[in-house]
Protein backbone atom coordinates (compact mmCIF):
# COMPACT_ATOMS: atom_id res chain seq x y z
CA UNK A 1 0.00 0.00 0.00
CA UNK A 2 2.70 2.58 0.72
CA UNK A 3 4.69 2.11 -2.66
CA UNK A 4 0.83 2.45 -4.15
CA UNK A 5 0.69 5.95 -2.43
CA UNK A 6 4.05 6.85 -2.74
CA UNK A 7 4.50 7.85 0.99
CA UNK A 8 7.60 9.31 2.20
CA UNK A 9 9.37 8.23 5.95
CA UNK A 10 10.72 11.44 6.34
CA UNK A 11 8.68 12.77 9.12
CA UNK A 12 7.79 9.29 10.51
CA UNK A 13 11.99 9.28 11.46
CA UNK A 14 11.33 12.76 12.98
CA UNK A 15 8.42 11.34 15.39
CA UNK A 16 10.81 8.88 16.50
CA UNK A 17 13.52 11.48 17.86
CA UNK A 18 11.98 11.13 21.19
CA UNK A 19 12.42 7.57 21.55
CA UNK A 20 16.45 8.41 21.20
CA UNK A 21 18.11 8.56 24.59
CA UNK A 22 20.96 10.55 24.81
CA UNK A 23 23.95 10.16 26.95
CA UNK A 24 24.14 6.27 26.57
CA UNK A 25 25.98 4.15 29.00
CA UNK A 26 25.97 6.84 31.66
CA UNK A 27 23.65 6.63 34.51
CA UNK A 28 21.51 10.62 34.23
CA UNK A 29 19.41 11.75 37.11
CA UNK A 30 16.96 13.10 34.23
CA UNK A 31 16.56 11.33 31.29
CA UNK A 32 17.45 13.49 27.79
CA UNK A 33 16.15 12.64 24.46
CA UNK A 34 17.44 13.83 20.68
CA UNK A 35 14.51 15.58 19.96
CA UNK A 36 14.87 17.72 23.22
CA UNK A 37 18.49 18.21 22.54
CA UNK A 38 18.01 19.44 19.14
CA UNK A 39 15.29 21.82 20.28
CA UNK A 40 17.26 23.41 22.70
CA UNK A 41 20.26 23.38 20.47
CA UNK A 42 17.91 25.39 18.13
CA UNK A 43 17.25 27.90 20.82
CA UNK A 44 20.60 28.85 21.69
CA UNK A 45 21.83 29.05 17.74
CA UNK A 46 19.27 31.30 17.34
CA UNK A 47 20.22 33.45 20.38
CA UNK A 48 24.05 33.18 19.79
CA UNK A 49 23.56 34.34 15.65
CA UNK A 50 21.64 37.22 17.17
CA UNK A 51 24.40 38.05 20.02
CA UNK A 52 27.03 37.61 17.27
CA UNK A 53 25.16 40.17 14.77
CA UNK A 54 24.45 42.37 18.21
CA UNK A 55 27.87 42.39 19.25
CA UNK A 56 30.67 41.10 17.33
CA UNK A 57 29.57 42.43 13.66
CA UNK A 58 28.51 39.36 12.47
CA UNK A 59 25.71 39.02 9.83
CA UNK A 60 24.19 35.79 10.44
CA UNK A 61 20.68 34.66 10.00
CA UNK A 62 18.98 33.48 13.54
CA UNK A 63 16.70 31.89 11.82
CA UNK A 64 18.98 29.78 9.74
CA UNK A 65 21.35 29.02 12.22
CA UNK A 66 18.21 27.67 14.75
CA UNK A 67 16.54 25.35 11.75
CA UNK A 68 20.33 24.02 11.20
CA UNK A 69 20.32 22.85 14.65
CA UNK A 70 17.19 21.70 14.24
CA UNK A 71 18.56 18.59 11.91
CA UNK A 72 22.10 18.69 13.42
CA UNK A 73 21.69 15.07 14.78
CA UNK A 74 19.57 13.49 12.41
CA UNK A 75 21.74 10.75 11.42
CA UNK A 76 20.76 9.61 15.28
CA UNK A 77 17.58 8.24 13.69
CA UNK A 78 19.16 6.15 11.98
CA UNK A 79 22.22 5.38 14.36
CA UNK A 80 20.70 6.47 17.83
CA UNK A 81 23.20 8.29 20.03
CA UNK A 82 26.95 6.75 20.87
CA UNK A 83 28.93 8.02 23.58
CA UNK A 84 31.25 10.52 22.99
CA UNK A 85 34.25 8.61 24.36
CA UNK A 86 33.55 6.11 22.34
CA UNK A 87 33.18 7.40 19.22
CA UNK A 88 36.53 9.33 19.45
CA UNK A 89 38.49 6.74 21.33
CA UNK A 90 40.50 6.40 18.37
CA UNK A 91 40.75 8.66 14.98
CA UNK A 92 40.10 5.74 12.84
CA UNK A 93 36.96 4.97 14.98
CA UNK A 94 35.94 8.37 14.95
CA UNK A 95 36.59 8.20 10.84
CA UNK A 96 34.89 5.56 10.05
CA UNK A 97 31.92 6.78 12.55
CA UNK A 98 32.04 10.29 10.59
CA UNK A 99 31.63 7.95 7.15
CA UNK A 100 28.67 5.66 8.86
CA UNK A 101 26.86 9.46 9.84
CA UNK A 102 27.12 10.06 6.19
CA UNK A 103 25.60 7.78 5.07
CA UNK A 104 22.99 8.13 7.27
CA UNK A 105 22.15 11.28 6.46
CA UNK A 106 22.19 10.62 2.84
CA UNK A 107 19.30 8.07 3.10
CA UNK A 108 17.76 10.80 5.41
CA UNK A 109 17.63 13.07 2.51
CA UNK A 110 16.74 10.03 0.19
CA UNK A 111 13.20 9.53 2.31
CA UNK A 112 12.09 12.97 0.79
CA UNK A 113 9.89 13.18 -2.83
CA UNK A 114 12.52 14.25 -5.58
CA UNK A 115 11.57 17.56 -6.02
CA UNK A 116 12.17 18.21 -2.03
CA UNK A 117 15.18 17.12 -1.56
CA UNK A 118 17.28 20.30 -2.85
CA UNK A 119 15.69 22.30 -0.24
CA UNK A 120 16.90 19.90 2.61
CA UNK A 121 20.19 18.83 1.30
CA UNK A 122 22.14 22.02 3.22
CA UNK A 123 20.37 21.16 6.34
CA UNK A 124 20.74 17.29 6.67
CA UNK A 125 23.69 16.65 5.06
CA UNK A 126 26.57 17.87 7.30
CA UNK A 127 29.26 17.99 4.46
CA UNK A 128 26.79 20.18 2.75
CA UNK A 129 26.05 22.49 5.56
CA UNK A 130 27.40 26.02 5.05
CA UNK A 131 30.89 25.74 7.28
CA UNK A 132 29.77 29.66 8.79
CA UNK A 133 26.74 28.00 10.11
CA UNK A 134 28.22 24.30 11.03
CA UNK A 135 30.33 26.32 13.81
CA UNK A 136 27.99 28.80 14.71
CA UNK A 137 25.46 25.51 15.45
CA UNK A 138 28.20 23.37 16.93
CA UNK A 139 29.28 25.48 19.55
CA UNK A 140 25.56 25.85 20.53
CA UNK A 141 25.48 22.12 20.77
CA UNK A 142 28.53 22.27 23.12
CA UNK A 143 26.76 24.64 25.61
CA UNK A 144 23.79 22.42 25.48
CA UNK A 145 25.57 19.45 26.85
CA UNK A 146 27.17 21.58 29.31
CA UNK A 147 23.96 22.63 30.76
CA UNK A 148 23.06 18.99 30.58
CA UNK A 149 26.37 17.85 31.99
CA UNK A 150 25.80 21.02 34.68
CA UNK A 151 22.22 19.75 35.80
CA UNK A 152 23.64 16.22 36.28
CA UNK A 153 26.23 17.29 38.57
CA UNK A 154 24.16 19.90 40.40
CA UNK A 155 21.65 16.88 41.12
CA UNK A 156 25.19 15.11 43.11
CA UNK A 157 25.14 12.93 40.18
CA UNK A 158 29.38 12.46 39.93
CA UNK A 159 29.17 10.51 36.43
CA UNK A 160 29.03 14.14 34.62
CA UNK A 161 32.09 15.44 36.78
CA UNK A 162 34.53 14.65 33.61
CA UNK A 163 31.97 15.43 31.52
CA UNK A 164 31.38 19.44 32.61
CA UNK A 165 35.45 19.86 33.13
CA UNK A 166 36.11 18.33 29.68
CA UNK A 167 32.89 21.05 27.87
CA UNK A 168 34.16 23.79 29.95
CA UNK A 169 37.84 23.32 28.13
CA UNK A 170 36.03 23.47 24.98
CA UNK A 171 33.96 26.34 25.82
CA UNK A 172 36.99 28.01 26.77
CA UNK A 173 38.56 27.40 22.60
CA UNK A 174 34.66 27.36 20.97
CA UNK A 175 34.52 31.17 22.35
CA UNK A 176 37.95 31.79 20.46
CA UNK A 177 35.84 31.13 17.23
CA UNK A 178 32.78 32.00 18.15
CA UNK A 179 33.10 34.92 20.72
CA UNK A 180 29.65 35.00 21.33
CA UNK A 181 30.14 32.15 23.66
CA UNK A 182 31.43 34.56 26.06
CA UNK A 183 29.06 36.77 26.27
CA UNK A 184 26.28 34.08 26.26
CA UNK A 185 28.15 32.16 29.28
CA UNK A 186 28.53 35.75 31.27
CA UNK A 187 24.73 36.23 30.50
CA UNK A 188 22.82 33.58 30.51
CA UNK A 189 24.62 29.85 31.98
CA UNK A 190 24.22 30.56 35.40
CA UNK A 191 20.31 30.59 35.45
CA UNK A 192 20.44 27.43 33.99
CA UNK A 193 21.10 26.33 37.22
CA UNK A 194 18.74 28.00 39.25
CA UNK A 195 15.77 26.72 40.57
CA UNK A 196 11.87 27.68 39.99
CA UNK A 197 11.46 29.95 43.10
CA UNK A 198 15.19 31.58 42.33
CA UNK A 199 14.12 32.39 38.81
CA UNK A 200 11.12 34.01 40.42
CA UNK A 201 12.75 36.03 42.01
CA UNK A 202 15.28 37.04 39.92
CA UNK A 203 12.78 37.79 36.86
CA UNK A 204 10.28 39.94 39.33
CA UNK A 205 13.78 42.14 41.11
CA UNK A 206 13.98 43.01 37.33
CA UNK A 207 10.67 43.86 36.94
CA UNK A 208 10.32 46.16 39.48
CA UNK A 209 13.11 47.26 38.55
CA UNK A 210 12.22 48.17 34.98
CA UNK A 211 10.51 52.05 34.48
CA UNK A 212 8.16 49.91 31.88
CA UNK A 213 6.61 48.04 34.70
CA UNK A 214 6.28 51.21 36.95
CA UNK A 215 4.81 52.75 33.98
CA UNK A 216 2.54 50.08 33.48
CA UNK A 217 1.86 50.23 37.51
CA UNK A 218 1.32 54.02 37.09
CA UNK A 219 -1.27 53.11 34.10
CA UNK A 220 -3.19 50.87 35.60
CA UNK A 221 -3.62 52.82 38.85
CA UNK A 222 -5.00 55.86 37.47
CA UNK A 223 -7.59 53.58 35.53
């Protein structure tokens, strides 16, 4: 019936993003999907391309840079998520790994009618990716896992204690690249870690803080 109708699997792998754990072989206080990854991965592209343009006369395109992150893992459909020691344990492993992604993203693409694939073939296809973009998204998918890898060991879990000393060495080069790193670790990290009634409180000190609320105060008690 489905060569009859010609359907495509490409958004039937998509649906199955949340059944992808990430982190494998490593016991996580809360669990972490692909699909939640890639979301937040998303997010923080889109902030850092903004920061960069902001800041650091860049000329980026948020939106680009947060749909790129969007399908930055979605060879994982096909290959699910490996540790990261393992897949770099060796540069042959981590070669061969790099060739198996490939080709996983290539039948990715392949799932899609003919006519749609040239609009997806920058986006799922890594190799094809523009290389401005690839960093821009990769370094947001380093401070993800640091916030992960932060969470974990905020929650006394010790199997991320490695794990946040070996991202916080790469933050420390990815912000050599991409400087908006910096800023986005001097604004925005260390809320991350907060919790709910901390947030609170930080969010309503601003408020009343801010002459927008007290003019909104003002407005609403002369009505």
């Amino acid at each position: 019936m489905l060569s009859d109708t010609k359907q495509s699997t490409f958004m039937a792998w998509f649906t199955r993003m949340p059944l992808i754990k990430r982190w494998a072989l490593m016991h996580s206080v809360k669990s972490e999907n692909v699909a939640e990854h890639s979301y937040q991965v998303a997010v923080i592209a889109h902030l850092l391309a903004i920061i960069s343009n902001e800041y650091y006369g860049s000329c980026y395109i948020p939106e680009m840079a947060a749909t790129i992150a969007l399908f930055h893992d979605i060879s994982e459909t096909k290959l699910q998520d490996l540790n990261a020691r393992t897949k770099y344990q060796t540069i042959e492993f981590a070669k061969q790994f790099k060739k198996l992604e490939h080709l996983a993203e290539r039948e990715c693409l392949n799932t899609l009618p003919q006519d749609l694939k040239p609009h997806y073939r920058n986006l799922i296809v890594q190799r094809e990716v523009n290389p401005v973009y690839k960093t821009l998204v990769k370094a947001a998918d380093t401070l993800a896992a640091y916030m992960k890898a932060k969470d974990e060991l905020n929650n006394n879990n010790r199997e991320f204690t490695h794990v946040v000393e070996t991202f916080e060495k790469k933050i420390q080069k990815m912000a050599l690249v991409v400087p908006a790193v910096n800023y986005f670790m001097e604004h925005f990290s260390e809320c991350c870690a907060c919790t709910i009634d901390e947030l609170s409180g930080i969010d309503a000190e601003k408020a009343i803080a801010s002459s927008e609320f007290n003019d909104e105060e003002d407005e609403l008690s002369e009505n």
